[in-house]
Protein backbone atom coordinates (compact mmCIF):
# COMPACT_ATOMS: atom_id res chain seq x y z
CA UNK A 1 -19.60 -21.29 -4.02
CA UNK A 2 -19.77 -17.61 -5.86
CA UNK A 3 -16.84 -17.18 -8.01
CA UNK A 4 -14.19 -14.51 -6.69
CA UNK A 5 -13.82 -11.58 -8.38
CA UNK A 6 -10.83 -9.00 -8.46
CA UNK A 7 -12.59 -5.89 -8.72
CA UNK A 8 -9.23 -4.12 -8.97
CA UNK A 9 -5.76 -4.41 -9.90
CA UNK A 10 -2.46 -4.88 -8.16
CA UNK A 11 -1.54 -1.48 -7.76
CA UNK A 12 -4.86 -0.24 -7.81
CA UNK A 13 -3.12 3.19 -7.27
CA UNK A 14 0.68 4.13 -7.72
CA UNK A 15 1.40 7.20 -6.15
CA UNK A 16 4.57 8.70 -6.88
CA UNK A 17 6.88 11.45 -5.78
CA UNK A 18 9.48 13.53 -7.33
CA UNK A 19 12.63 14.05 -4.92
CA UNK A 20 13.13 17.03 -6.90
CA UNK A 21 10.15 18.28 -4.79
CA UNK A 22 12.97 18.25 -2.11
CA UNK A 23 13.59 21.82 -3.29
CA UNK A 24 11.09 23.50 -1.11
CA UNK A 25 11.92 21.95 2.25
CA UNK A 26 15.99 22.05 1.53
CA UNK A 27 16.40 25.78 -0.28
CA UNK A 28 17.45 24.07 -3.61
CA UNK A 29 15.97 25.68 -6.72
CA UNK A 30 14.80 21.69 -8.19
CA UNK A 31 11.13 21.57 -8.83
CA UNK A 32 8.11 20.24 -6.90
CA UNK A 33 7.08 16.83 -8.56
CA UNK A 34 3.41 15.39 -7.96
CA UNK A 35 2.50 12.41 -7.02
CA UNK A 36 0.40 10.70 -10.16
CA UNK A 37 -2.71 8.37 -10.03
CA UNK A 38 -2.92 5.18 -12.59
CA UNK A 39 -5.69 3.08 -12.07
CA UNK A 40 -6.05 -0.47 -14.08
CA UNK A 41 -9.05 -3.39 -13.65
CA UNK A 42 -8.71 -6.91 -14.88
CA UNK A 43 -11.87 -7.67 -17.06
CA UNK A 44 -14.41 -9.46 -16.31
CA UNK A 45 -15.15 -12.81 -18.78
CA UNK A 46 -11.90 -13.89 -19.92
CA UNK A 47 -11.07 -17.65 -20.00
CA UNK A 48 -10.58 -19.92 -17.19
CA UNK A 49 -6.91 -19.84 -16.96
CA UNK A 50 -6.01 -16.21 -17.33
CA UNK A 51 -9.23 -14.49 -15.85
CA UNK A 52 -8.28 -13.72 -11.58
CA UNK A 53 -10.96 -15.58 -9.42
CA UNK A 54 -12.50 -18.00 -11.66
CA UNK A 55 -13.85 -21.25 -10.07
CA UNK A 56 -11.08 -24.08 -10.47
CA UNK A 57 -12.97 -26.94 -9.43
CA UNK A 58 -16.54 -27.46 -6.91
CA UNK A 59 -15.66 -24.11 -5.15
CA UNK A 60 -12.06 -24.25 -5.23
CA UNK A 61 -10.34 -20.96 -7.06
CA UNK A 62 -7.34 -21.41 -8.08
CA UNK A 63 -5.59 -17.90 -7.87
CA UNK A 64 -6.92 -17.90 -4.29
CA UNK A 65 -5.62 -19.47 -1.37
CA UNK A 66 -8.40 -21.06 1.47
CA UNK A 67 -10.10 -18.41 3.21
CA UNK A 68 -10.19 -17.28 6.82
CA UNK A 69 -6.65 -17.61 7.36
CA UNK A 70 -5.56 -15.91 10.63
CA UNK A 71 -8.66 -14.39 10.66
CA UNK A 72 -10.09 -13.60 14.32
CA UNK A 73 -13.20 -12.65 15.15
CA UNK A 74 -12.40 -9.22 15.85
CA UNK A 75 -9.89 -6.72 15.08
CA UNK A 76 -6.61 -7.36 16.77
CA UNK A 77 -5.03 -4.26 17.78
CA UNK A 78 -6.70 -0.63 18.89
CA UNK A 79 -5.80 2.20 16.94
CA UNK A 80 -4.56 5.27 17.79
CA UNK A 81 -7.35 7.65 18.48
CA UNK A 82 -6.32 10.68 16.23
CA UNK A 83 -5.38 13.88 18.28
CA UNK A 84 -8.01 16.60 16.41
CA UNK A 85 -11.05 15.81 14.54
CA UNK A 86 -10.82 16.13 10.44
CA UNK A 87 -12.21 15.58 7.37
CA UNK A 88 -9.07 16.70 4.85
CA UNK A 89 -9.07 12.99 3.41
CA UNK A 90 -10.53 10.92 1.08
CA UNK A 91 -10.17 7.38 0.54
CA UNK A 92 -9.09 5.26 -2.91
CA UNK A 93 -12.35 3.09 -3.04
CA UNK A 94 -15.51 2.44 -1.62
CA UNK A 95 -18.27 0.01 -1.42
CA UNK A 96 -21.49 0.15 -2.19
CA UNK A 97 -22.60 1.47 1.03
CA UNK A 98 -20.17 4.05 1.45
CA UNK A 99 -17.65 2.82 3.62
CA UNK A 100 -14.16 2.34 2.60
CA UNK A 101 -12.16 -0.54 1.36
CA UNK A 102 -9.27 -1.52 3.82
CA UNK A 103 -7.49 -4.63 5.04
CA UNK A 104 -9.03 -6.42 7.28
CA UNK A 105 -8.46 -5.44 10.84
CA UNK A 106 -9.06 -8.92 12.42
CA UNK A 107 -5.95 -11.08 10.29
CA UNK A 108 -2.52 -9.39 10.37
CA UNK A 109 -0.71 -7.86 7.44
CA UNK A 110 2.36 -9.70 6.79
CA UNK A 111 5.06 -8.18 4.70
CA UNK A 112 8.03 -8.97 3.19
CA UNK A 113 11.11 -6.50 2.23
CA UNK A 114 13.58 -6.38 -0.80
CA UNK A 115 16.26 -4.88 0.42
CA UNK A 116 19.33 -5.86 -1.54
CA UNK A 117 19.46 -2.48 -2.84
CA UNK A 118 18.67 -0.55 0.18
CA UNK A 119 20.87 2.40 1.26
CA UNK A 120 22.91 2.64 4.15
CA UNK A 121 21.11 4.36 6.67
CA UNK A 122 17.67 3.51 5.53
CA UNK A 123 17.95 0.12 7.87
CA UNK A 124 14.77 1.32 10.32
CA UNK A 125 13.04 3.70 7.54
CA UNK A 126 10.98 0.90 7.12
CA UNK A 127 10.09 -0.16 9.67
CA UNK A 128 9.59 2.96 11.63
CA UNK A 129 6.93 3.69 9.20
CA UNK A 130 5.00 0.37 9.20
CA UNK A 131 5.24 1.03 13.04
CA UNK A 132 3.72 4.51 12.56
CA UNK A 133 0.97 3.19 10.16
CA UNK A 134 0.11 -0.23 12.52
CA UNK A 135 -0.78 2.66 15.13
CA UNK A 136 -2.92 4.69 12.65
CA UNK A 137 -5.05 2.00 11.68
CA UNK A 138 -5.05 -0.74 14.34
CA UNK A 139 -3.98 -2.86 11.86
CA UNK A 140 -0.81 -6.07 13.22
CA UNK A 141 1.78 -6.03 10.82
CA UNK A 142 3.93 -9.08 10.65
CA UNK A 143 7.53 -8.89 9.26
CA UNK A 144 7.92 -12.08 7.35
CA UNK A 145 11.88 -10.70 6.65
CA UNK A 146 13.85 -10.73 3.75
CA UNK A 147 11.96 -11.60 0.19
CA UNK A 148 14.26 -11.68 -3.35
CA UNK A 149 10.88 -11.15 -4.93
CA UNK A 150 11.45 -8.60 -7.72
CA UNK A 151 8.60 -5.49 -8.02
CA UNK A 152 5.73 -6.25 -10.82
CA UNK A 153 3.21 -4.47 -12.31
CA UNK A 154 1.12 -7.60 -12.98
CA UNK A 155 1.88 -8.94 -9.14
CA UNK A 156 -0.04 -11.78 -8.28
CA UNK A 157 -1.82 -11.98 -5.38
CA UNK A 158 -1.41 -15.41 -4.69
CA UNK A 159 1.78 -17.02 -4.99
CA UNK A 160 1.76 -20.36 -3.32
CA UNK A 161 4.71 -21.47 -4.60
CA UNK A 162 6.94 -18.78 -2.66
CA UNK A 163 4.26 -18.33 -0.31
CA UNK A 164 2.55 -20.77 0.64
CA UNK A 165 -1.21 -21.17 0.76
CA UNK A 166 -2.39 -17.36 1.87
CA UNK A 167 -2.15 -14.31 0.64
CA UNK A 168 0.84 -13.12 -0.86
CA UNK A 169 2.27 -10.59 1.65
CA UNK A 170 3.00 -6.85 0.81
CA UNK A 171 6.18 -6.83 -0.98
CA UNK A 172 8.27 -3.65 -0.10
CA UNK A 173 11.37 -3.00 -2.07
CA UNK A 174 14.22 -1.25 -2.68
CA UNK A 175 14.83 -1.31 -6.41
CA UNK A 176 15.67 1.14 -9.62
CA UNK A 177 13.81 2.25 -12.58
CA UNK A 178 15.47 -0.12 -14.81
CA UNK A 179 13.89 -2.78 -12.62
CA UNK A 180 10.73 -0.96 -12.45
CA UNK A 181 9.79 1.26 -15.22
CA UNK A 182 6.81 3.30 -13.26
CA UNK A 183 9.41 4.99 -11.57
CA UNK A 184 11.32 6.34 -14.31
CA UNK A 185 12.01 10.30 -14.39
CA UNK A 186 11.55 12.12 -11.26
CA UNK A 187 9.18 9.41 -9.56
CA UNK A 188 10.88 7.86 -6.37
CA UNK A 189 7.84 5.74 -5.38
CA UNK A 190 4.99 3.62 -5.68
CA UNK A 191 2.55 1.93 -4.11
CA UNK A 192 -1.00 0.17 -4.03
CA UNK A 193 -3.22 -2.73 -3.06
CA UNK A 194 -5.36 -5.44 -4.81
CA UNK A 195 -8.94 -5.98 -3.15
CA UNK A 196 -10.99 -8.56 -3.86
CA UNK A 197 -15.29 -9.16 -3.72
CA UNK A 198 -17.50 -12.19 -4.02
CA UNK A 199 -19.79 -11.11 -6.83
CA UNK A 200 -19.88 -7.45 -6.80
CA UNK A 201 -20.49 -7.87 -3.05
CA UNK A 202 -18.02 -5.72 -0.26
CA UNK A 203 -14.64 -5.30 -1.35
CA UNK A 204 -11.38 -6.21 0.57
CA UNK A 205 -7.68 -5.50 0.32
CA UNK A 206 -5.41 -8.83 0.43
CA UNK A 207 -2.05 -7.56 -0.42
CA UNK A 208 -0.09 -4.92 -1.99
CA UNK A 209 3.36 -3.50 -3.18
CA UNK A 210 5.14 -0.69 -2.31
CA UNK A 211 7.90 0.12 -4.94
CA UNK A 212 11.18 2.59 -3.54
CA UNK A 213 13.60 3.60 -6.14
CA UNK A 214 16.91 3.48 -3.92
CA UNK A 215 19.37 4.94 -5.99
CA UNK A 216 17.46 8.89 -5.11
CA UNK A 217 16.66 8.07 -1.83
CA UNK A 218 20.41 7.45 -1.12
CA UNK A 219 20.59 11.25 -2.21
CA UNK A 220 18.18 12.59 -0.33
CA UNK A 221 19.60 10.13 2.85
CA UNK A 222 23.16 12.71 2.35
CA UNK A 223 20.94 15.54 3.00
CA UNK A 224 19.98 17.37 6.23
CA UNK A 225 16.95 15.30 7.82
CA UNK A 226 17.12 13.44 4.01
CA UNK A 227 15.91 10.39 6.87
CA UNK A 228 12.72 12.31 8.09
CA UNK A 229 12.39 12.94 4.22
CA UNK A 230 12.46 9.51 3.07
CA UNK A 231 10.17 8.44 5.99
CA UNK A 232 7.78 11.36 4.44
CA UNK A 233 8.04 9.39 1.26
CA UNK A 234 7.56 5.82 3.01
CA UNK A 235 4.53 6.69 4.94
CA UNK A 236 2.91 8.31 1.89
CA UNK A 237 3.29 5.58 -0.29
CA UNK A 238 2.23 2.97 2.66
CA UNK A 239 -0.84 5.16 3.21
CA UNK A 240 -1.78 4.32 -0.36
CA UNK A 241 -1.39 1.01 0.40
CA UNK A 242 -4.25 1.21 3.02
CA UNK A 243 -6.34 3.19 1.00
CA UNK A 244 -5.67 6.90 1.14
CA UNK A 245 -6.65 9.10 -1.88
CA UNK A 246 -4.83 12.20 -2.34
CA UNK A 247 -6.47 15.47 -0.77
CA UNK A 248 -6.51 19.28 -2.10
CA UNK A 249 -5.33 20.36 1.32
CA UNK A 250 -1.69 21.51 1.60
CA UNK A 251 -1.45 20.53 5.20
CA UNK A 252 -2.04 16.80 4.91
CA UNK A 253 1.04 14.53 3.90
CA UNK A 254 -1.44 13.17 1.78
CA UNK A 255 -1.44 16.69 -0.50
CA UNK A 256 -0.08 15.03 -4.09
CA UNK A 257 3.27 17.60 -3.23
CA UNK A 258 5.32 16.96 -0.17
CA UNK A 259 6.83 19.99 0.84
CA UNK A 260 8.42 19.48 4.23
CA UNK A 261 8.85 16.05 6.24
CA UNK A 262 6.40 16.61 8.96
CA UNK A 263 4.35 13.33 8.88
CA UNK A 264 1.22 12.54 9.19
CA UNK A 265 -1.50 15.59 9.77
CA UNK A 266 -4.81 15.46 11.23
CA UNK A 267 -7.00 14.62 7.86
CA UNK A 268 -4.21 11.84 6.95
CA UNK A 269 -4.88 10.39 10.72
CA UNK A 270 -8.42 10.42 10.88
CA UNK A 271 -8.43 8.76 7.12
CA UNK A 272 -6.30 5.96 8.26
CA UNK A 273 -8.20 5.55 11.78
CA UNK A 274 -11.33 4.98 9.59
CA UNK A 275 -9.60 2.59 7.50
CA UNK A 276 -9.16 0.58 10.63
CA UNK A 277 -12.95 0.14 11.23
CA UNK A 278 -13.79 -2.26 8.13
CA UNK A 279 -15.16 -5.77 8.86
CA UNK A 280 -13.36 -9.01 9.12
CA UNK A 281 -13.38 -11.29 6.47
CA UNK A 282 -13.42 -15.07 7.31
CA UNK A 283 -14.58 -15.52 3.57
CA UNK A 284 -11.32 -14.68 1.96
C-alpha cells in the first residue's frame, strides 16, 4: 500500500480578524485589522515515528485511522445553488488538475465544540453558521457535542485515543490568547484544515480547527448586532476551513477586512458551492 502523505499542515491557513475592524460598521474611530495568511508543511523524509503518514506495518499507517469510514458512494446532501453567478473567489489549494481541495462530500464532517469559555449569547453562533456553511457546500455536518480538547498548532489529525479510530473531528473553540498564542494582539480568529494525498496523488481535507478568542467576542456580543458580527467572524473563519482563499474584492465576506456583517456574497457562495463538487474518498 502507498505510504500517506500530509501534503499540508494543520492549519494549513489561519485567517484572522481584528475586532478593532469593528470601527467601520459601528462609527468607532478603532482601526480595520486584516485577516493574515501563515502557511506551514511537514517535511517529507523524517524518521518513522515523527514523520505524518509513514507506513507502520504491511500497509497499516499509524497516524491514520482505516479508510472509507462513513464514506458513501455519493455526496450526501445537495447544496444550495448560489443565487447570481461569480467568480470573486479563489480557493486555498489545488490539485494537480485544477480543481480544488475540499472535504469530501460523500462522509459527513463531524465536529466537536470547546465551549467552556464561550460567551453568553453566543449559544447558536455556532451553530447557525455551520448550518449556513452545510447549505453552501452540500457538505452533512455532524455535532459530536462538547470536546475539552484544548486548540494546537501542531493538532493531530488522528487521535484515536479521544477519538476513536477516524478522523479527528473539527475542533471549534472558544479560548484566549494565553491559550493560543496566534491570536494574540488584535486577532480574534483562526482557522484551517489538514489534507492529506497518497503519493503526490489528489489531495483531501480530513479535519480542521477553528480557533475563537472569546474574551473580544464577548465585546463585540454588547454591541448593536455584535451577534450578526460575530457570525461574520464565524463564517469567515469556517469558510477557511473548507478552503476559501481571501479575494481582492470588497464585496465578498471573504475580502481579508470585514467591514459590515452582511454574510456571505455571491463570489464567497459560488466558491463554497464548488467546494462541494470534489470526489469521494473511500481511500482515506
Amino acid at each position: 500500500m502507498a505510504r500517506i502523505l500530509r501534503t499540508a499542515a494543520l492549519t494549513a491557513v489561519i485567517a484572522a480578524a481584528a475586532f478593532t475592524a469593528a470601527g467601520l460598521f459601528y462609527g468607532d474611530p478603532r482601526f480595520v485589522g486584516l485577516f493574515q495568511l501563515r502557511n506551514s508543511t511537514v517535511p517529507n523524509g523524517q524518521a518513522a515515528a515523527q514523520q505524518p503518514g509513514t507506513a507502520a506495518a504491511e500497509g497499516v499507517s499509524s497516524d491514520a485511522p482505516p479508510p472509507g469510514l462513513e464514506e458513501a458512494d455519493s455526496p450526501l446532501l445537495v447544496a444550495e445553488e448560489p443565487p447570481a453567478p461569480s467568480d470573486s473567489f479563489e480557493f486555498l489549494a489545488t490539485n494537480d488538475d485544477g480543481t480544488p481541495v475540499g472535504y469530501s462530500p460523500c462522509r459527513p464532517l463531524h465536529y466537536v465544540v470547546n465551549a467552556a469559555l464561550a460567551p453568553a449569547g453566543a449559544e447558536n453562533l455556532v451553530e447557525d453558521a455551520v448550518g449556513t456553511i452545510s447549505r453552501a457546500t452540500g457538505i452533512r455536518f455532524i455535532n459530536d457535542g462538547p470536546s475539552t480538547e484544548a486548540p494546537s498548532e501542531d493538532r493531530d489529525p488522528y487521535q484515536p485515543e479521544r477519538y476513536g479510530e477516524r478522523w479527528a473531528p473539527l475542533l471549534i473553540a472558544w479560548t484566549t490568547p494565553e491559550a493560543s498564542p496566534k491570536l494574540k494582539g488584535q486577532v480574534i480568529g483562526t482557522g484551517g484544515s489538514t489534507h492529506y494525498s497518497f503519493d503526490g496523488g489528489a489531495k483531501t481535507f480530513v479535519t480542521g480547527s477553528l480557533d475563537l478568542d472569546a474574551p473580544q467576542i464577548t465585546g463585540e456580543l454588547e454591541r448593536p448586532q455584535g451577534s450578526a458580527y460575530a457570525t461574520a467572524v464565524i463564517l469567515h473563519e469556517l469558510s477557511h476551513v473548507m478552503g476559501l482563499e481571501h479575494v481582492d474584492d470588497p464585496r465578498q465576506l471573504m475580502y481579508p477586512e470585514i467591514g459590515t456583517p452582511d454574510g456571505l456574497a455571491a463570489g464567497d457562495l459560488n466558491g463554497l458551492y464548488q467546494l462541494g463538487k470534489t470526489t469521494c474518498r473511500k481511500d482515506l
